[in-house]
C-alpha atoms as a PDB file:
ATOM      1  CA  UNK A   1      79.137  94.283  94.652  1.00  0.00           C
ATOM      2  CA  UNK A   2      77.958  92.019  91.909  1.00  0.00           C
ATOM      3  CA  UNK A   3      74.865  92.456  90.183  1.00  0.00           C
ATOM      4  CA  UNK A   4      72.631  90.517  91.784  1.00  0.00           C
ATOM      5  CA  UNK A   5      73.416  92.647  95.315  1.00  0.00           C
ATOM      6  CA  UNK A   6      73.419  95.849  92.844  1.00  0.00           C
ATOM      7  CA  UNK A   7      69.966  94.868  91.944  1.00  0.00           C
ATOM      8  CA  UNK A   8      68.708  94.450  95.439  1.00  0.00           C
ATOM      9  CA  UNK A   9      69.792  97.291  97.143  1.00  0.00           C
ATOM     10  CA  UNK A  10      68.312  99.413  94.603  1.00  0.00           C
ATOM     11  CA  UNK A  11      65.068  97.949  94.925  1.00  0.00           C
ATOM     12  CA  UNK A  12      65.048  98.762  98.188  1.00  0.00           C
ATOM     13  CA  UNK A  13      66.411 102.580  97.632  1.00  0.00           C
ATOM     14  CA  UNK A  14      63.490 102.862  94.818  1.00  0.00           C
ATOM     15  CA  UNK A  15      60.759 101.620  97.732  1.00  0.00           C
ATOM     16  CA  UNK A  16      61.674 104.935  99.636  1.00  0.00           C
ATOM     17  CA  UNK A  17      62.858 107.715  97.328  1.00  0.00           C
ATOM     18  CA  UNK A  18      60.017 107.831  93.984  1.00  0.00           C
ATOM     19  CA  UNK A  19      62.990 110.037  92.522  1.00  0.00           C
ATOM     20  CA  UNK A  20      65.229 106.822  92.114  1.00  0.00           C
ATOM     21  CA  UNK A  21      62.590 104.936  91.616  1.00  0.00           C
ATOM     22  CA  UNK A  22      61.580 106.777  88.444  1.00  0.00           C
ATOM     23  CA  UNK A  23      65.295 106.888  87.209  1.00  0.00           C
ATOM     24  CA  UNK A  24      65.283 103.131  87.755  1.00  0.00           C
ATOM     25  CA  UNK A  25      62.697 102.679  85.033  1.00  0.00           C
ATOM     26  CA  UNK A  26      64.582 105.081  82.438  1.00  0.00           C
ATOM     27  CA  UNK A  27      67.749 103.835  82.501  1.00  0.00           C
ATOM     28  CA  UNK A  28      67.822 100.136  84.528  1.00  0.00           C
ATOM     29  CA  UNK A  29      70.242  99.228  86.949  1.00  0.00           C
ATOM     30  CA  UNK A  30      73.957  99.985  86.326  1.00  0.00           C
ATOM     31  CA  UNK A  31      76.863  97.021  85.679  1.00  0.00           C
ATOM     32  CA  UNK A  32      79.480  96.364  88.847  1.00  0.00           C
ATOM     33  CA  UNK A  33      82.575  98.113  89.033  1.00  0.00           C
ATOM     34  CA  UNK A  34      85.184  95.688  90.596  1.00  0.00           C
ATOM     35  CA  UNK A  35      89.018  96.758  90.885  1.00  0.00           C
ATOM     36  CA  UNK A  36      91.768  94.943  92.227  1.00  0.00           C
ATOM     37  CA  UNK A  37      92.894  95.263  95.742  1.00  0.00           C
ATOM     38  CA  UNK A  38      96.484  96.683  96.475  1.00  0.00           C
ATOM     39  CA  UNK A  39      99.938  98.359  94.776  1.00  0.00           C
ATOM     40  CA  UNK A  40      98.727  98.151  91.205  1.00  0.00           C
ATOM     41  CA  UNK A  41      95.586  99.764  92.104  1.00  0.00           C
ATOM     42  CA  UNK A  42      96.463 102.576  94.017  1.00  0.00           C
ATOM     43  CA  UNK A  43      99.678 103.279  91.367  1.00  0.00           C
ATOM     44  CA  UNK A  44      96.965 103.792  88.866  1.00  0.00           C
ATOM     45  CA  UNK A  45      94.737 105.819  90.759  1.00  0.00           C
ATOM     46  CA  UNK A  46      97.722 108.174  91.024  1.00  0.00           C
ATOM     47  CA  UNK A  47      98.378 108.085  87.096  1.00  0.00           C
ATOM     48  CA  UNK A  48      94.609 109.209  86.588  1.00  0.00           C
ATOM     49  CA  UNK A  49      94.365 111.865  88.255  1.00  0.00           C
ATOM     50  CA  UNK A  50      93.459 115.317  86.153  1.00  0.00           C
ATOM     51  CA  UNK A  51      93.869 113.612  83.072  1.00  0.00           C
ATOM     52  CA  UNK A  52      91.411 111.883  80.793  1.00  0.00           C
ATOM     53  CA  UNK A  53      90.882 107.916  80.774  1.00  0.00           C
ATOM     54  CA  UNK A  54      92.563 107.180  77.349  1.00  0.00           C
ATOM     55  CA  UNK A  55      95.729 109.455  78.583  1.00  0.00           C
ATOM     56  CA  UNK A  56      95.977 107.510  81.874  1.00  0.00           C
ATOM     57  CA  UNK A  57      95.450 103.895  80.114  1.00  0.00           C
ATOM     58  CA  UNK A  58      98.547 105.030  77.645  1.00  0.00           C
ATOM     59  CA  UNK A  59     100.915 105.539  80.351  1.00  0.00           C
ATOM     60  CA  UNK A  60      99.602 102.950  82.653  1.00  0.00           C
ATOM     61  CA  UNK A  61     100.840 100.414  79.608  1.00  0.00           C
ATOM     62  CA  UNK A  62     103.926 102.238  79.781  1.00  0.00           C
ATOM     63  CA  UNK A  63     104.637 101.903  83.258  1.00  0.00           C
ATOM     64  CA  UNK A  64     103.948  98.027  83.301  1.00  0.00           C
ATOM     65  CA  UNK A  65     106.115  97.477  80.723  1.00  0.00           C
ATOM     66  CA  UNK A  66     108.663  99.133  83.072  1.00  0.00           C
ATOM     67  CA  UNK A  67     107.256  96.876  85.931  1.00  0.00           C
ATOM     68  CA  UNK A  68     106.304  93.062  84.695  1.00  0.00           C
ATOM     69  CA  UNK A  69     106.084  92.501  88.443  1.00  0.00           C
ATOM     70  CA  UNK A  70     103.825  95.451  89.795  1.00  0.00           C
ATOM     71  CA  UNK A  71     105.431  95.165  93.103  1.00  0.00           C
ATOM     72  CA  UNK A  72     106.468  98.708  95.685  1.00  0.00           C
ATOM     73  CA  UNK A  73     110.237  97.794  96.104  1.00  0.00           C
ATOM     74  CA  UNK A  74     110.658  97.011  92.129  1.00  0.00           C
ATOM     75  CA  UNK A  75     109.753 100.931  91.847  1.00  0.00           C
ATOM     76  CA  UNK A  76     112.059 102.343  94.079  1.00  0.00           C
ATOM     77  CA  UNK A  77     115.006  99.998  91.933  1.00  0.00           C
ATOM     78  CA  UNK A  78     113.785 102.034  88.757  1.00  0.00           C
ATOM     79  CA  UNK A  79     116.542 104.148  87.095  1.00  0.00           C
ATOM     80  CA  UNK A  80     116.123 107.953  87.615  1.00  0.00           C
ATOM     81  CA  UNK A  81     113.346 109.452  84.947  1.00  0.00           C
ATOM     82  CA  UNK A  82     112.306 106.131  84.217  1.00  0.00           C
ATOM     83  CA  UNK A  83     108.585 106.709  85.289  1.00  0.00           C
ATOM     84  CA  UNK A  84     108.776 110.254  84.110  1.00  0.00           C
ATOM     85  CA  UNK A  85     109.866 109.130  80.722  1.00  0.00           C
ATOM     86  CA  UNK A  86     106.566 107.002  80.696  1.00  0.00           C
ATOM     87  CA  UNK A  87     104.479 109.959  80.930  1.00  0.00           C
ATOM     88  CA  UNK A  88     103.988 110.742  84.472  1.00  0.00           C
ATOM     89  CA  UNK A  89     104.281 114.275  85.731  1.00  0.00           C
ATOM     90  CA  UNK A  90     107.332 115.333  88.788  1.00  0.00           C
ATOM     91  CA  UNK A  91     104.464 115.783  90.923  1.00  0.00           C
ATOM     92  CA  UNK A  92     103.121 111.455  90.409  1.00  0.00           C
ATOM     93  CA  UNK A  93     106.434 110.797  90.508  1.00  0.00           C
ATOM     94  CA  UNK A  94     106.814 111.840  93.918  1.00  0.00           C
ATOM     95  CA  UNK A  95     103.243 110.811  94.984  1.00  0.00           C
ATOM     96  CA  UNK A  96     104.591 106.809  93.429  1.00  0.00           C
ATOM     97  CA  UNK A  97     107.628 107.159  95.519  1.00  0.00           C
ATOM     98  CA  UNK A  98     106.093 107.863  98.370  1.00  0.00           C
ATOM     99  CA  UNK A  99     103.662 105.004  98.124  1.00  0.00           C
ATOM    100  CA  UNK A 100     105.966 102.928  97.495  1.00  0.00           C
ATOM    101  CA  UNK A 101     108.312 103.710 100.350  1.00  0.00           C
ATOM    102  CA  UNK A 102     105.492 103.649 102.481  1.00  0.00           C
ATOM    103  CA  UNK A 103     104.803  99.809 101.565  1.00  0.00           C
ATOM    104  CA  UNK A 104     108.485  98.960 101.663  1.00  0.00           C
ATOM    105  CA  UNK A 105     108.702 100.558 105.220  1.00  0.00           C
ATOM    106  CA  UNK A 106     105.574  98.860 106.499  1.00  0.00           C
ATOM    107  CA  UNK A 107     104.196 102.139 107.173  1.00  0.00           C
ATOM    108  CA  UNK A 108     101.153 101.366 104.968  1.00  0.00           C
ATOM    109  CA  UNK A 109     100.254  97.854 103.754  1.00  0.00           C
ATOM    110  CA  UNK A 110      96.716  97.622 101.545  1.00  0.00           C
ATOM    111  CA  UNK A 111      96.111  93.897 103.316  1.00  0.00           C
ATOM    112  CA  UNK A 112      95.060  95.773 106.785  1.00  0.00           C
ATOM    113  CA  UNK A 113      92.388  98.088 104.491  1.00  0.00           C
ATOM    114  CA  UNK A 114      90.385  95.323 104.381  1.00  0.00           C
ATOM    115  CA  UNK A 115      89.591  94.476 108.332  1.00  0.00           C
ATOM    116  CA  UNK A 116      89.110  98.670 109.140  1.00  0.00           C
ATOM    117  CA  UNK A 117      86.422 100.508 109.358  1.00  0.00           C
ATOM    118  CA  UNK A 118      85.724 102.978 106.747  1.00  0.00           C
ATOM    119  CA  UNK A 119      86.119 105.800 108.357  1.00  0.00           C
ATOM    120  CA  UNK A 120      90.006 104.047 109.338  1.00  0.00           C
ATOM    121  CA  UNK A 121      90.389 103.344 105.981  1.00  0.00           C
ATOM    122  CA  UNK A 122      89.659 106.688 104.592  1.00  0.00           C
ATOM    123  CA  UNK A 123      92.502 108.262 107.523  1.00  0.00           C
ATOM    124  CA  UNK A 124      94.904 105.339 106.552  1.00  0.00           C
ATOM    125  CA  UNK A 125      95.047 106.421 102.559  1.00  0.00           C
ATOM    126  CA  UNK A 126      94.771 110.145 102.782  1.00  0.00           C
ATOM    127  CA  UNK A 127      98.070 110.155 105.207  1.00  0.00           C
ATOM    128  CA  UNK A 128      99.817 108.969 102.087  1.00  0.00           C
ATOM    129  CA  UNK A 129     100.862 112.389 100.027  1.00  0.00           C
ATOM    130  CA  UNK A 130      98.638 112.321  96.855  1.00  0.00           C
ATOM    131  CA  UNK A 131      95.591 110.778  97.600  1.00  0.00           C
ATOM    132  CA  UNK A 132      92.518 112.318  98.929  1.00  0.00           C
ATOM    133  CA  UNK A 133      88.974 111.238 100.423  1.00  0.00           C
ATOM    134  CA  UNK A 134      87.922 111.211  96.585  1.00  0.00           C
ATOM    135  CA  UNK A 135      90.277 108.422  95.873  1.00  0.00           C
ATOM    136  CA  UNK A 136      90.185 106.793  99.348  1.00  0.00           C
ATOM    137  CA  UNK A 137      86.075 106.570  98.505  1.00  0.00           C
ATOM    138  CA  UNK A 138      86.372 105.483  95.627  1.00  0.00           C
ATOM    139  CA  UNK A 139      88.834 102.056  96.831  1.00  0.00           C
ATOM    140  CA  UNK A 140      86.409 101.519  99.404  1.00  0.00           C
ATOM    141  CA  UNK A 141      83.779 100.725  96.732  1.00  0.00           C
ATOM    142  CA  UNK A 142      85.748  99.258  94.182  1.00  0.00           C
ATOM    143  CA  UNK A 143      88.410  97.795  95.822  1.00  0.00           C
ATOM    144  CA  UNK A 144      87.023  96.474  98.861  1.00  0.00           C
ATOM    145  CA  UNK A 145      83.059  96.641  97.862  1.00  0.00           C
ATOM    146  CA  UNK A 146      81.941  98.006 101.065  1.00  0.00           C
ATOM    147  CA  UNK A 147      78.161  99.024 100.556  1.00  0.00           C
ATOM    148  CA  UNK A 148      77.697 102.127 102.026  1.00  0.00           C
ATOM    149  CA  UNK A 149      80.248 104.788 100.301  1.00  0.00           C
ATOM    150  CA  UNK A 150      79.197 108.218  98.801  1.00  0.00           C
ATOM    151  CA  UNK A 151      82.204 109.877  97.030  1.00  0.00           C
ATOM    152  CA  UNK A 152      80.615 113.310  96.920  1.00  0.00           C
ATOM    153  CA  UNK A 153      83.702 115.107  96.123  1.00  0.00           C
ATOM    154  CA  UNK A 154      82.823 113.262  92.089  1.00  0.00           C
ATOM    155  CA  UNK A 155      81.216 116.369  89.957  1.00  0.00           C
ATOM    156  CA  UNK A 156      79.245 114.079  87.773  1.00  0.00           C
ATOM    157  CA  UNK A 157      77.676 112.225  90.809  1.00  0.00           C
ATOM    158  CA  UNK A 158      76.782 116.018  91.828  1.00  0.00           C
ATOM    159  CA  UNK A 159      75.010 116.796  88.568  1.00  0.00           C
ATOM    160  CA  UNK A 160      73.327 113.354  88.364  1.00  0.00           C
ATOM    161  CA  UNK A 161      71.996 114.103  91.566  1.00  0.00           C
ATOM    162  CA  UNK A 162      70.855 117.129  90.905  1.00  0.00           C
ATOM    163  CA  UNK A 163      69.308 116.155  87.352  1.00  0.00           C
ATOM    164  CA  UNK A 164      67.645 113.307  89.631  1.00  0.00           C
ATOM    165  CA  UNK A 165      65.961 115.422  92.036  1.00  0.00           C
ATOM    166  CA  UNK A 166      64.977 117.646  89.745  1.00  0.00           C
ATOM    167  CA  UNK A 167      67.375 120.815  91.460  1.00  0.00           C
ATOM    168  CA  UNK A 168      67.809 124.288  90.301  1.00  0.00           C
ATOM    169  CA  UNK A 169      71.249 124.977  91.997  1.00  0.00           C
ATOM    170  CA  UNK A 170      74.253 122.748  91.920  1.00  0.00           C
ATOM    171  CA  UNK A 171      75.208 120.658  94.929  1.00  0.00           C
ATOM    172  CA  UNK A 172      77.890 121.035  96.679  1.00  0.00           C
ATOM    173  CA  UNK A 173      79.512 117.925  98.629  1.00  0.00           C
ATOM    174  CA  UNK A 174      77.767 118.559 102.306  1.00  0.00           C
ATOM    175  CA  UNK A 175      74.152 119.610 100.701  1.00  0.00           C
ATOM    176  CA  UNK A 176      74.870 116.284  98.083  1.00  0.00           C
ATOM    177  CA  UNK A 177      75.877 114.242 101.195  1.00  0.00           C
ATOM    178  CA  UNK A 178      72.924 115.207 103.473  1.00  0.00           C
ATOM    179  CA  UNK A 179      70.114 114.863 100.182  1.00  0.00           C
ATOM    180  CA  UNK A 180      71.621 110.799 100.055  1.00  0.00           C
ATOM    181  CA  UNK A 181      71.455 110.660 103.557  1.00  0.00           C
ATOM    182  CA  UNK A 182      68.055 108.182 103.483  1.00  0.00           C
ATOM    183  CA  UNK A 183      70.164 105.701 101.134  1.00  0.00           C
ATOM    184  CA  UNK A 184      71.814 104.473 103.997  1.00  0.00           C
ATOM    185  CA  UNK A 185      73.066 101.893 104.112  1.00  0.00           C
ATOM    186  CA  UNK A 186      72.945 100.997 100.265  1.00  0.00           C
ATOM    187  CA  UNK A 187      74.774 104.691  98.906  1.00  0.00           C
ATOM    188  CA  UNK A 188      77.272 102.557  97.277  1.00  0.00           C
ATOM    189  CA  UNK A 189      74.562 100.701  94.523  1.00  0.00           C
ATOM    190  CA  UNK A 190      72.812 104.355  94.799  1.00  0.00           C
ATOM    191  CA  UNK A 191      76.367 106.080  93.707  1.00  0.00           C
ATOM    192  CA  UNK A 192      76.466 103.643  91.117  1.00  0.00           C
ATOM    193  CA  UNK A 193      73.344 103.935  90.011  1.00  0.00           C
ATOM    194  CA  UNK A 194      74.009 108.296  89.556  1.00  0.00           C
ATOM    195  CA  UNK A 195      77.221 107.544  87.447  1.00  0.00           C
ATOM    196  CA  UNK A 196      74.950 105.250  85.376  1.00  0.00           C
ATOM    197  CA  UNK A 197      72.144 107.874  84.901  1.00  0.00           C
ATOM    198  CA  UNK A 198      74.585 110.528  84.352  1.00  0.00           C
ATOM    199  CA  UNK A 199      75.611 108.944  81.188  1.00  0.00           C
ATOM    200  CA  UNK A 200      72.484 107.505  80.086  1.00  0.00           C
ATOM    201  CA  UNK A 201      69.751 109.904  81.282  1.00  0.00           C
ATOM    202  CA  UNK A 202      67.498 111.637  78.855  1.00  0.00           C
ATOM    203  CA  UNK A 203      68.186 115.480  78.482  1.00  0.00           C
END
C-alpha cells in the first residue's frame, strides 16, 4: 500500500474505533512497507527467522555474494556447506533446499500467489517446510499488498494492541484476532499502524 491508501484507510478505521483514533493523533500514520515479490524474498524470510535484523542482513550479504543471480536452481548447484558457511543454521539449510526444489519442480511458483485468494495463498506457502501463517501473512502484505491481513501470531502487534486498548491481560492470537475484527477490511494499514505505535508510543 503506498501512503496515500495508508492514509485513507486509517481515516476510516479512526471514524469507528476512538482507540485508533486517539493513537492516530500521538504518533501519525506509519510509512509503507513494500517487499519484493518471489525467490529472493521468501529466501530471506527464511534467514530471519529467530534471529535479530542486523544478524539476518549479515548473512543475507553473504548469501548474495554466493548467488549474483538470486535464482532457485542456482541454489541447488551450490557446493555442499556453501550456505552453511554463510551463516545459516542445518535447519535453513534444509528449509532453502526445499524451496528451492519446490520452484525447480514446479510444485510451487510465487507468480500464481498473486491471482489466489488469501486464504489459498496462506495453504500454498505453509505446505512448503519452514514457513508458517506468520510468514505467509506477512508476504501477503508486503509482498503482494493485499489490504486486509492481520498477522496475529507477531508479539509486538499483540502488545501494541493491548497498550492501544488500554488491556490488563495479554492477547493471545484468537482474542487479538476477534478485538480487530471491526477493521475489516482495512487490518492491513491498521497492522501497520500497531507496529508503528509499538515503537513510537508514549510509555
Amino acid at each position: 500500500m503506498n501512503q496515500l491508501k495508508i492514509k485513507r484507510h486509517l481515516d476510516a478505521l479512526a471514524q469507528r474505533d476512538s482507540d485508533l483514533q486517539r493513537g492516530l493523533r500521538l504518533v501519525r500514520y506509519p510509512a509503507p512497507r513494500i517487499r519484493e515479490q518471489g525467490f529472493e524474498t521468501f529466501l530471506s524470510t527464511i534467514v530471519s527467522q529467530q534471529i535479530s535484523t542486523e544478524a539476518a542482513a549479515a548473512i543475507m550479504r553473504r548469501v548474495r555474494e554466493l548467488l549474483p543471480v538470486m535464482e532457485a536452481d542456482r541454489v541447488l548447484k551450490l557446493a555442499p556447506g556453501k550456505l552453511r558457511a554463510a551463516g545459516l543454521s542445518a535447519r535453513k539449510v534444509e528449509y532453502v533446499e526445499g524451496l528451492a526444489r519446490a520452484m525447480v519442480n514446479q510444485e510451487f511458483d510465487p507468480a500464481r500467489l498473486v491471482e489466489m485468494e488469501d486464504a489459498a495463498v496462506i495453504d500454498m506457502i505453509t505446505s512448503l517446510k519452514g514457513f508458517g501463517v506468520w510468514s505467509a501473512e506477512i508476504y501477503l502484505m508486503f509482498s503482494l499488498q493485499r489490504s486486509d491481513v492481520f498477522p496475529a501470531g507477531d508479539l509486538a502487534l499483540r502488545i501494541a494492541l493491548q497498550k492501544l486498548k488500554g488491556l490488563d491481560q495479554p492477547l493471545g492470537e484468537k482474542q487479538a484476532r476477534e478485538v480487530v475484527a471491526s477493521w475489516a477490511p482495512y487490518r492491513s494499514a491498521g497492522s501497520l499502524f500497531l507496529w508503528h505505535y509499538y515503537r513510537g508510543a508514549p510509555t
